[in-house]
Structure formats: C-alpha cells, structure tokens
C-alpha atoms as a PDB file:
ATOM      1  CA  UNK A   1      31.471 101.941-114.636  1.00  0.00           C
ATOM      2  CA  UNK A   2      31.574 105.352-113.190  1.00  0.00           C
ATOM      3  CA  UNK A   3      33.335 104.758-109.591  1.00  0.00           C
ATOM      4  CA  UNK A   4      32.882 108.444-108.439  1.00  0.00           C
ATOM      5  CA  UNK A   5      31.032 111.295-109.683  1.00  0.00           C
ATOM      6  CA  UNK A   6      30.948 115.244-108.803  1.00  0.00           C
ATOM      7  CA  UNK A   7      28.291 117.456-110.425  1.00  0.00           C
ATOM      8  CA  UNK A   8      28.159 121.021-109.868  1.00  0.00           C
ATOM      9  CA  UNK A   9      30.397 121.290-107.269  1.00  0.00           C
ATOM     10  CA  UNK A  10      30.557 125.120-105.693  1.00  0.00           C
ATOM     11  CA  UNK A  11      32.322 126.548-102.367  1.00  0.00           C
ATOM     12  CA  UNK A  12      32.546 130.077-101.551  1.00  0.00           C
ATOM     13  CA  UNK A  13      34.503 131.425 -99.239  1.00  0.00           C
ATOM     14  CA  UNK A  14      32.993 135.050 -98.387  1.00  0.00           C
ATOM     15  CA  UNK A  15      33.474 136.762-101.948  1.00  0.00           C
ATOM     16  CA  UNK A  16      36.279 134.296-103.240  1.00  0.00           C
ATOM     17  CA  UNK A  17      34.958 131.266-105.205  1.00  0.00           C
ATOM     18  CA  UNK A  18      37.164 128.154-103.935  1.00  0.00           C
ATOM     19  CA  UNK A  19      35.309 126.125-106.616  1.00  0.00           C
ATOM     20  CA  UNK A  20      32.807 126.809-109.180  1.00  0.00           C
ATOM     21  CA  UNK A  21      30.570 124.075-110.969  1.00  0.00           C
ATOM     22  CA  UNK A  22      33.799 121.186-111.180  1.00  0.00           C
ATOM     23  CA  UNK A  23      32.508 118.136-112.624  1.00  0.00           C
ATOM     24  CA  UNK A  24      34.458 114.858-112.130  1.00  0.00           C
ATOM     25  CA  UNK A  25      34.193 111.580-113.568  1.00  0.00           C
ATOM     26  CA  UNK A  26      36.189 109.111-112.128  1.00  0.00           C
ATOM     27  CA  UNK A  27      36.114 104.972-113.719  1.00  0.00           C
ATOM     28  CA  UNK A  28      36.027 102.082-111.071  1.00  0.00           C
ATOM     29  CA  UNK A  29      40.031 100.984-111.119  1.00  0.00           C
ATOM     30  CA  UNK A  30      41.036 104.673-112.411  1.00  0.00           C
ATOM     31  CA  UNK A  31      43.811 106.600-111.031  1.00  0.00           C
ATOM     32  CA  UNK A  32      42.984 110.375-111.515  1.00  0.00           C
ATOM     33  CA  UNK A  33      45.723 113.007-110.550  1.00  0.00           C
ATOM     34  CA  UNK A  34      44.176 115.785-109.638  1.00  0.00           C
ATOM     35  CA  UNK A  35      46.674 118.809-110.099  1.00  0.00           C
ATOM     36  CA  UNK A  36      47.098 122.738-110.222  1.00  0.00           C
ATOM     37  CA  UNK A  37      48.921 125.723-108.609  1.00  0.00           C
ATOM     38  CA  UNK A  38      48.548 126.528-105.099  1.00  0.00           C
ATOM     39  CA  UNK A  39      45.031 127.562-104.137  1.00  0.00           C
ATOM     40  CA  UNK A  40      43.321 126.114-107.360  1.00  0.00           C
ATOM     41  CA  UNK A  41      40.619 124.715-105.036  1.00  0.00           C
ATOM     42  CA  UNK A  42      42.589 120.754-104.819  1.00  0.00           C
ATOM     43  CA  UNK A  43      42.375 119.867-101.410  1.00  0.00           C
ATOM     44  CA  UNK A  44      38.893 122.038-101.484  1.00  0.00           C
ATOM     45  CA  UNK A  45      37.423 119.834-103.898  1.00  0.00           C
ATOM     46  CA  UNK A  46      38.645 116.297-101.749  1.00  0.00           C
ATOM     47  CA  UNK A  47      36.990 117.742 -98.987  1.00  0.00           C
ATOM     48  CA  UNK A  48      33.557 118.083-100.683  1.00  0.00           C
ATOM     49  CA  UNK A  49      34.301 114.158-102.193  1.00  0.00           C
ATOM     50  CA  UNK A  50      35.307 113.013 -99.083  1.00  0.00           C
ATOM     51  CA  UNK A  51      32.186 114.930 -96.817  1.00  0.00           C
ATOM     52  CA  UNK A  52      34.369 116.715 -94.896  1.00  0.00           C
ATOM     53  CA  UNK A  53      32.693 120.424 -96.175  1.00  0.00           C
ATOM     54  CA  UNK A  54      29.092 119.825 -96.312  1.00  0.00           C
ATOM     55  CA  UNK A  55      28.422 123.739 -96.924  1.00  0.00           C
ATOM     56  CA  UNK A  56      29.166 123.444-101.093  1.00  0.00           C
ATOM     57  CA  UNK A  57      26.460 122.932-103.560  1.00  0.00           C
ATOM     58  CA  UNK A  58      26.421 119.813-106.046  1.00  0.00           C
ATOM     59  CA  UNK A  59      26.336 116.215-105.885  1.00  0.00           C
ATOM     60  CA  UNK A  60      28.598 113.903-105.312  1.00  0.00           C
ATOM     61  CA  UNK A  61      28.058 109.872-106.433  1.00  0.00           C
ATOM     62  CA  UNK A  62      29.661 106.603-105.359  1.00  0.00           C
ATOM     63  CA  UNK A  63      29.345 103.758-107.523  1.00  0.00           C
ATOM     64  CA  UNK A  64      25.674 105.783-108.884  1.00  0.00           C
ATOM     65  CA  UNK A  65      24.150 105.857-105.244  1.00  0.00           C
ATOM     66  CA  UNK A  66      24.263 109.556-103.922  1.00  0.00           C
ATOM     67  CA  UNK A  67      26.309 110.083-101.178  1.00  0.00           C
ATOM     68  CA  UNK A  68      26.223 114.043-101.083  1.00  0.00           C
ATOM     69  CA  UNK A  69      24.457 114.357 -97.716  1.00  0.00           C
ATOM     70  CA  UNK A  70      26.159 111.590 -96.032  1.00  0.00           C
ATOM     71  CA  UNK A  71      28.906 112.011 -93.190  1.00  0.00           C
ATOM     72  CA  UNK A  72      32.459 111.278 -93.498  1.00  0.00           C
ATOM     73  CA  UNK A  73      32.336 108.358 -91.371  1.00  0.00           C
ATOM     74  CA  UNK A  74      29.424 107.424 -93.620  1.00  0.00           C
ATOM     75  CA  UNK A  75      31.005 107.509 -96.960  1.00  0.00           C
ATOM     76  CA  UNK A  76      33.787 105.448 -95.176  1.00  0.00           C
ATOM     77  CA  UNK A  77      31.385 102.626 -94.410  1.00  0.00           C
ATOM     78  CA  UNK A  78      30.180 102.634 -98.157  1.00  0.00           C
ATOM     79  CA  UNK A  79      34.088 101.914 -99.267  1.00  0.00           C
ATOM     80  CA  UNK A  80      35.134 106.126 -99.624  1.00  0.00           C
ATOM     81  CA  UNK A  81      38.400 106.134 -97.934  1.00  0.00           C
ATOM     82  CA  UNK A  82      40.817 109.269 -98.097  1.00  0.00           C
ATOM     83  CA  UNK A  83      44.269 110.416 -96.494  1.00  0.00           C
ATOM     84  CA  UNK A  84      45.345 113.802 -95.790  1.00  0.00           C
ATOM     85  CA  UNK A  85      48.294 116.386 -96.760  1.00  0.00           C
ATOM     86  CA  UNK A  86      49.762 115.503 -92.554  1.00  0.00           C
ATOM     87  CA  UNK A  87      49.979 111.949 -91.948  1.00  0.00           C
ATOM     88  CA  UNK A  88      46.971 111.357 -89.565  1.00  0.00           C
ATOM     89  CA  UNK A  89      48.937 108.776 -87.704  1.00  0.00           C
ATOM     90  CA  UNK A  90      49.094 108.278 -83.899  1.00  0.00           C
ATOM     91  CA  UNK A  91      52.752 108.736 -82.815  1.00  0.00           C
ATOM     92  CA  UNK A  92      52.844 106.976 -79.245  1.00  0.00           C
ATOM     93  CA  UNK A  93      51.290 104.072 -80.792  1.00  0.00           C
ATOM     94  CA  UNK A  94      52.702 100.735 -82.495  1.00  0.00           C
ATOM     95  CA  UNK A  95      51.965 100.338 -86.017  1.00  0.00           C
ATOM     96  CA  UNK A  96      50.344  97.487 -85.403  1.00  0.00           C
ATOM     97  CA  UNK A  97      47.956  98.571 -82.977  1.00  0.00           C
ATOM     98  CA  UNK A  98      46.657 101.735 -85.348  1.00  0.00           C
ATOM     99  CA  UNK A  99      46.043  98.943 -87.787  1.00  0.00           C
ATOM    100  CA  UNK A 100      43.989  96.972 -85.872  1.00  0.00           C
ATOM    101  CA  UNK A 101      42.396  99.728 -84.516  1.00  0.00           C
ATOM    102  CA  UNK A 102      41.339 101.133 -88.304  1.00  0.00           C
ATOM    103  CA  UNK A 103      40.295  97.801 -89.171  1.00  0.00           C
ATOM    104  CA  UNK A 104      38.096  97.339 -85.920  1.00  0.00           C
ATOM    105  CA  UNK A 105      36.778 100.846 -86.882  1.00  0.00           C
ATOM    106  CA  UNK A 106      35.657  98.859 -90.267  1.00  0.00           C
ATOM    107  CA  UNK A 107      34.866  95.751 -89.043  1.00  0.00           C
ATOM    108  CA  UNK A 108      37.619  94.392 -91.035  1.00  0.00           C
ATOM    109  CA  UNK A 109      40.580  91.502 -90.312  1.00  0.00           C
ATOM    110  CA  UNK A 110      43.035  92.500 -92.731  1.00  0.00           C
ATOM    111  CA  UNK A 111      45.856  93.836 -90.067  1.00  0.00           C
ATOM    112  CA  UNK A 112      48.050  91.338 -91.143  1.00  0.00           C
ATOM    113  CA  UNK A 113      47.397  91.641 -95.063  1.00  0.00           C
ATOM    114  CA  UNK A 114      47.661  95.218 -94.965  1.00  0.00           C
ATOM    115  CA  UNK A 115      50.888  95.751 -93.284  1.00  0.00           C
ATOM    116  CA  UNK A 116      52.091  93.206 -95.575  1.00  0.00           C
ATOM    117  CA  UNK A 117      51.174  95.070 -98.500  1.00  0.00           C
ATOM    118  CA  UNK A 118      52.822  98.263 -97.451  1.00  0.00           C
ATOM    119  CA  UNK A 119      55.931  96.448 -95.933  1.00  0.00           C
ATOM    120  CA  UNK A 120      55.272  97.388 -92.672  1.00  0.00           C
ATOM    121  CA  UNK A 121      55.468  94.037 -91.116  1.00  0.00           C
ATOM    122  CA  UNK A 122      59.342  94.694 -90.405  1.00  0.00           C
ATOM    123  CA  UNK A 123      58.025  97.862 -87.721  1.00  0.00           C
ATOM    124  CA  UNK A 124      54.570  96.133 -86.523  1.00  0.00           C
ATOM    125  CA  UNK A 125      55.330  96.281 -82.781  1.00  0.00           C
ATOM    126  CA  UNK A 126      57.690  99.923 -83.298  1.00  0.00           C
ATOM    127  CA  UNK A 127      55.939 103.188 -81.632  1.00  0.00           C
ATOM    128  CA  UNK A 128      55.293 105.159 -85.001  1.00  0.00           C
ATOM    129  CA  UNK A 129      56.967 107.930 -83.678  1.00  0.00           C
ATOM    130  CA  UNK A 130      60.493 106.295 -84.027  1.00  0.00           C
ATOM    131  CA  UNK A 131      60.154 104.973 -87.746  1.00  0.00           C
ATOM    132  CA  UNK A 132      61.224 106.956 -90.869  1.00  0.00           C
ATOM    133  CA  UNK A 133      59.074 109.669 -92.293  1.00  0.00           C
ATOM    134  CA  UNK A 134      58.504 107.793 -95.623  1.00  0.00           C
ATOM    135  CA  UNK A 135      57.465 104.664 -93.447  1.00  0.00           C
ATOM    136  CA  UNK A 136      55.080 107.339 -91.742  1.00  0.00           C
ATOM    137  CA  UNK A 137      53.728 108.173 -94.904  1.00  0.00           C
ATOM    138  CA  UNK A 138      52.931 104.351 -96.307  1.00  0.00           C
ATOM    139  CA  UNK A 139      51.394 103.890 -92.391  1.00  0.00           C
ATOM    140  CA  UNK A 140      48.862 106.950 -93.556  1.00  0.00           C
ATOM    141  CA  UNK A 141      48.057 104.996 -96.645  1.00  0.00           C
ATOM    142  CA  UNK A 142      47.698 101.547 -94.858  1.00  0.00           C
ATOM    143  CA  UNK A 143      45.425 102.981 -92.488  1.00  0.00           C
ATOM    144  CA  UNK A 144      43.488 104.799 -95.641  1.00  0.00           C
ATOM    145  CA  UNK A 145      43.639 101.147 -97.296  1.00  0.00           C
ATOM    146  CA  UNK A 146      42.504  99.383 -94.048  1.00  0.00           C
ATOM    147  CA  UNK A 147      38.737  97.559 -95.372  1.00  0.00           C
ATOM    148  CA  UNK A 148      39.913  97.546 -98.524  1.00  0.00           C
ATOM    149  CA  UNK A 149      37.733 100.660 -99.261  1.00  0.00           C
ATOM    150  CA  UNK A 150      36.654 101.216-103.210  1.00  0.00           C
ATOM    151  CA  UNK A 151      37.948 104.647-104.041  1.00  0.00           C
ATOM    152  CA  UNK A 152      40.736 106.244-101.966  1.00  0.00           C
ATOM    153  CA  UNK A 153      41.180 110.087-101.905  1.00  0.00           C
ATOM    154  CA  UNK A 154      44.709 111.055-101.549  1.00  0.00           C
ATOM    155  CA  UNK A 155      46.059 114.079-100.628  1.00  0.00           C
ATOM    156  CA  UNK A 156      49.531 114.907-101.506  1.00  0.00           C
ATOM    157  CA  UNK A 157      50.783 111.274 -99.955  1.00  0.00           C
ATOM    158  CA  UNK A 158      54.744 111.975-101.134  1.00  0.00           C
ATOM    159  CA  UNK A 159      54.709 115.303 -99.481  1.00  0.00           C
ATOM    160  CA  UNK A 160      58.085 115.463 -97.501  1.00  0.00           C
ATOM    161  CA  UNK A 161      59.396 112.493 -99.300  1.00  0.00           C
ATOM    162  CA  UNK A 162      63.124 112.079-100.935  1.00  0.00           C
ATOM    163  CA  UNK A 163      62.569 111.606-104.636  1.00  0.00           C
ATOM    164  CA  UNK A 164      63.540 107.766-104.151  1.00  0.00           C
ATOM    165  CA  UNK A 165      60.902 107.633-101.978  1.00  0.00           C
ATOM    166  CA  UNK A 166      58.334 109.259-104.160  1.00  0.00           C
ATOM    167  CA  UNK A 167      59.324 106.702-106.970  1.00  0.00           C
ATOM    168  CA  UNK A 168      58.924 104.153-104.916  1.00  0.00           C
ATOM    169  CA  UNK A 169      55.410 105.395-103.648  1.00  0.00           C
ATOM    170  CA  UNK A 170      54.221 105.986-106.956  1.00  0.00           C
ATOM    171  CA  UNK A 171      55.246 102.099-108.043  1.00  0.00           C
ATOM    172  CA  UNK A 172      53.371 101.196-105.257  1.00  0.00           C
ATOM    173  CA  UNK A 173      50.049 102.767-105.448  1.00  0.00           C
ATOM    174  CA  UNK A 174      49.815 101.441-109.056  1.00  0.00           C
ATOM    175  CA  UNK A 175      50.643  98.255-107.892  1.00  0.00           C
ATOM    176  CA  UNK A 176      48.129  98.414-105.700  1.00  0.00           C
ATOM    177  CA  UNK A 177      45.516  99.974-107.765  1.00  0.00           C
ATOM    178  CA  UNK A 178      46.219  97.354-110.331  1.00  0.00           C
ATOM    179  CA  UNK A 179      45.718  94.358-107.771  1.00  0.00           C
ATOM    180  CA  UNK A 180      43.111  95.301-105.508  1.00  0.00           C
ATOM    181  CA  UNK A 181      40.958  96.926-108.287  1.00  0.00           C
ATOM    182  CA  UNK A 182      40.933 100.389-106.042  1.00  0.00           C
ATOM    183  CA  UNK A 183      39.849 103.634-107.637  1.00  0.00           C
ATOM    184  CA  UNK A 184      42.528 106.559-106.470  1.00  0.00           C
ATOM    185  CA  UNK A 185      41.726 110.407-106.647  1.00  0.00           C
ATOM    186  CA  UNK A 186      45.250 111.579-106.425  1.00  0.00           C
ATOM    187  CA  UNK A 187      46.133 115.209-105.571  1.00  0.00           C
ATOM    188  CA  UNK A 188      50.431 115.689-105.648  1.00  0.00           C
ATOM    189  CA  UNK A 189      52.500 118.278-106.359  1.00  0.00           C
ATOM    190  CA  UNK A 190      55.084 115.766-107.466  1.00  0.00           C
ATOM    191  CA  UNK A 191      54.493 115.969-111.271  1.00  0.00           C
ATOM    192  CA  UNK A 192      57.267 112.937-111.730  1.00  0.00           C
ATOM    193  CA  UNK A 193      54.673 110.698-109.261  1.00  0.00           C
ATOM    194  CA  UNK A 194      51.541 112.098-110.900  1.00  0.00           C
ATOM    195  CA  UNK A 195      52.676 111.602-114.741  1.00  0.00           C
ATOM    196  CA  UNK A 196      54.141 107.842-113.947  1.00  0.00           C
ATOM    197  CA  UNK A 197      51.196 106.545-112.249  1.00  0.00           C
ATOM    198  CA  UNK A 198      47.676 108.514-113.299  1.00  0.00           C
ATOM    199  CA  UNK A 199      45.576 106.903-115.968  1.00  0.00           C
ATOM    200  CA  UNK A 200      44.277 110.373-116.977  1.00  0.00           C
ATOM    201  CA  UNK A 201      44.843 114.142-115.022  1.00  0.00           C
ATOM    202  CA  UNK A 202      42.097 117.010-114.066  1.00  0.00           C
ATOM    203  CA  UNK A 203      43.635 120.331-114.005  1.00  0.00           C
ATOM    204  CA  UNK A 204      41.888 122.661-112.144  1.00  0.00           C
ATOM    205  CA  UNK A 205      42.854 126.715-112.370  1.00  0.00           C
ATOM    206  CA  UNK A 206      40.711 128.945-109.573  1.00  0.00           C
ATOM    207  CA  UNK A 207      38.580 126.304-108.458  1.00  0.00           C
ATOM    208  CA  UNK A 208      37.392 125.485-112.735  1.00  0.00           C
ATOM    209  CA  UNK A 209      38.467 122.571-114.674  1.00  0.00           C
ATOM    210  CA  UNK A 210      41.061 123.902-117.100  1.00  0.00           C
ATOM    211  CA  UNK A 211      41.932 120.941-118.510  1.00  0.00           C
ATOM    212  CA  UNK A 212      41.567 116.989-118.699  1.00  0.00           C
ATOM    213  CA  UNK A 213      42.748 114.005-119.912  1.00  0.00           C
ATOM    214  CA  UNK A 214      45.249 111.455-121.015  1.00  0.00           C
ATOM    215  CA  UNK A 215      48.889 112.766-118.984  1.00  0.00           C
ATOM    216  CA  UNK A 216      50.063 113.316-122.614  1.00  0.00           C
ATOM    217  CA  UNK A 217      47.092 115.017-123.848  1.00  0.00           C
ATOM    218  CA  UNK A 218      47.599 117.367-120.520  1.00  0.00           C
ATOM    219  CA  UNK A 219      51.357 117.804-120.677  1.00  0.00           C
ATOM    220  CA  UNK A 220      51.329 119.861-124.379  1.00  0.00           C
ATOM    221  CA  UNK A 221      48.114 121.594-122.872  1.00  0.00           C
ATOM    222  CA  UNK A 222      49.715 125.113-123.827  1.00  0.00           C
ATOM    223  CA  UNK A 223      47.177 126.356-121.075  1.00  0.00           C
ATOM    224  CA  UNK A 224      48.400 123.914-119.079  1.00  0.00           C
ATOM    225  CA  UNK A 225      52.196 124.676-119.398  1.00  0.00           C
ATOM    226  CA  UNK A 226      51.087 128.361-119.265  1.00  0.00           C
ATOM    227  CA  UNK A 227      49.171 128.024-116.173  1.00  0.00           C
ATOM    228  CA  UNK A 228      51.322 125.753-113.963  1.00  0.00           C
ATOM    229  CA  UNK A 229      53.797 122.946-115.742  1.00  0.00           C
ATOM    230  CA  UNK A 230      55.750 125.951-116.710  1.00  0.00           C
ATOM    231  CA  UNK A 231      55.804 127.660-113.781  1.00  0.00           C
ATOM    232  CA  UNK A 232      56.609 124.695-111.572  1.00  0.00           C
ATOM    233  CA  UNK A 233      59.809 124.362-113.942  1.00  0.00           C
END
C-alpha cells in the first residue's frame, strides 16, 4: 500500500523553479531518504507534504485520501507528523510536560510510552534547556512521534550531532520504523545515517528527481556521484 503520494508537485519562487513536477511514492512502513546538494528543493518539497506551502501546484495523498488542501494541523490529525531542520522544542519547559502537552494536542496518552521509547524517561522532570543537544534532538522526534502518527517527515534530525550520535539515531529510527509500522520521509545530509537506515533513496537535482531507488542502485548512480556523492567526498 502506497502510504504517501506526491503528483506534480511545482513551487516557484519569482523566476527560480524550487521544484518542478516531483513525483513521490512512498510504501506504508517505508523509510525514504530524501537527498541532494544544497538548494535541490529538499526541505521545499517536505513543506508541500507536510502543508506548510500551500502556494505549489500538485497533489499530495495520504494513505489514497487527498490531503492537498488540508492544513498542517489537519494532516496532523489524519496521522502526517513531521520535524524540522531546528529542534522545535520549548527550552524553559520539562520534557515531560512538552510531551504531555503534544499528546493532549492529539488526544493521545502515550507520555509515558513515548519517552520510554526515546530514553527520555532518565530527563522527564529536567527543563529541556539543560539536557544534551543529541537528547534535544530525540525530544524533537518524540514530540514528532507523540499519537503515534502514520508517516513522519523528517528534516535533517542528526543535524549538529557527533557521529556516535548519528549512529545511534539512525539504529533508532529503524528500530522504530520496524516496530511501530511508521512510514519515514527522511531528508539528511548524513549519507552514513541515510545509506544504513533507508529502504530506498530519491535524489532530487534543482527541484527534479534525478534519481531513485534501492541505496545501492543510487550509490553507482554515475549522475548521482557526479551530481553530489562525489562532491560531498
């Protein structure tokens, strides 16, 4: 089953094209890396999945039902969670308390559950302000996770992180992919956390698919090497 689907997705920005006609097939319990140099229309694209830019043309589909004029907060109801490139935490709060408050903002009781999961337990009643930055980071994708939501966007989630801590991340989100069934649209610059963890990979060049498929497939991509692997060294 198709989880989440894009179809003829456009943006302009004055005379640049930010994306131009990207489909996107994504399977129900599918990770999907989502990479390409810098301004190849990534984060562009999760906006438009994630109904944060309404002013693109296209569709976008969740689980077949067509979500493409729906709000943000909409899309989050339906089980279309996402987490951004800046942890969208609140510092001068407890962990626990953002949790609760996400899950209230669901309707959900999983507080408990979900700090478990991320191993947050250990800071539940610490201001997130005075943990770590990589137990900032799995706080971002606990609050993302909160409802247990279908399909989870993620935008560069190791950014900032020590390459122990990416590892670490990466083990985890397949873990959790693999136990909770989720769907994950991952866009990372890490190509060590996108390689170990995606199912398949969409490359996109200025804002077109270049290339897609199996990580393999994508890695000998001589367009691919050519137009970023090689240049990321």
């Amino acid at each position: 089953m198709i989880a989440l689907a894009a179809s003829g997705i456009s943006k302009r920005y004055g005379g640049f094209n930010a994306l131009s006609n990207v489909q996107l097939n994504v399977k129900q319990g599918e990770i999907r890396g989502l990479i390409g140099p810098n301004g190849a229309g990534k984060s562009t694209l999760i906006d438009a999945l994630s109904g944060r830019d309404g002013k693109h043309s296209g569709r976008v589909e969740l689980f077949g039902r067509d979500i493409t004029a729906l709000t943000p907060a909409q899309r989050r109801a339906l089980g279309l969670s996402r987490s951004f490139q800046r942890t969208s935490i609140f510092p001068s709060l407890t962990v626990r308390r953002q949790i609760e408050l996400a899950a209230r903002a669901v309707g959900s009781t999983d507080t408990n559950d979900i700090m478990d999961e991320f191993g947050l337990l250990p800071f539940a009643d610490s201001i997130a302000a005075d943990i770590g930055y990589g137990d900032q980071r799995r706080l971002d994708l606990a609050l993302a996770m909160t409802g247990q939501p279908k399909v989870l966007l993620l935008d560069e989630p190791a950014a900032g992180l020590s390459f122990e801590e990416s590892k670490k991340l990466a083990q985890h989100l397949r873990a959790m992919a693999t136990r909770r069934g989720v769907t994950v649209v991952l866009v990372e610059h890490d190509m060590d956390v996108v390689f170990s963890i995606a199912d398949s990979i969409t490359v996109l060049q200025v804002g077109t698919v270049l290339a897609e498929g199996e990580p393999q497939t994508v890695r000998a991509n001589p367009a691919v090497i050519e137009a970023y692997l090689g240049s990321a060294g």
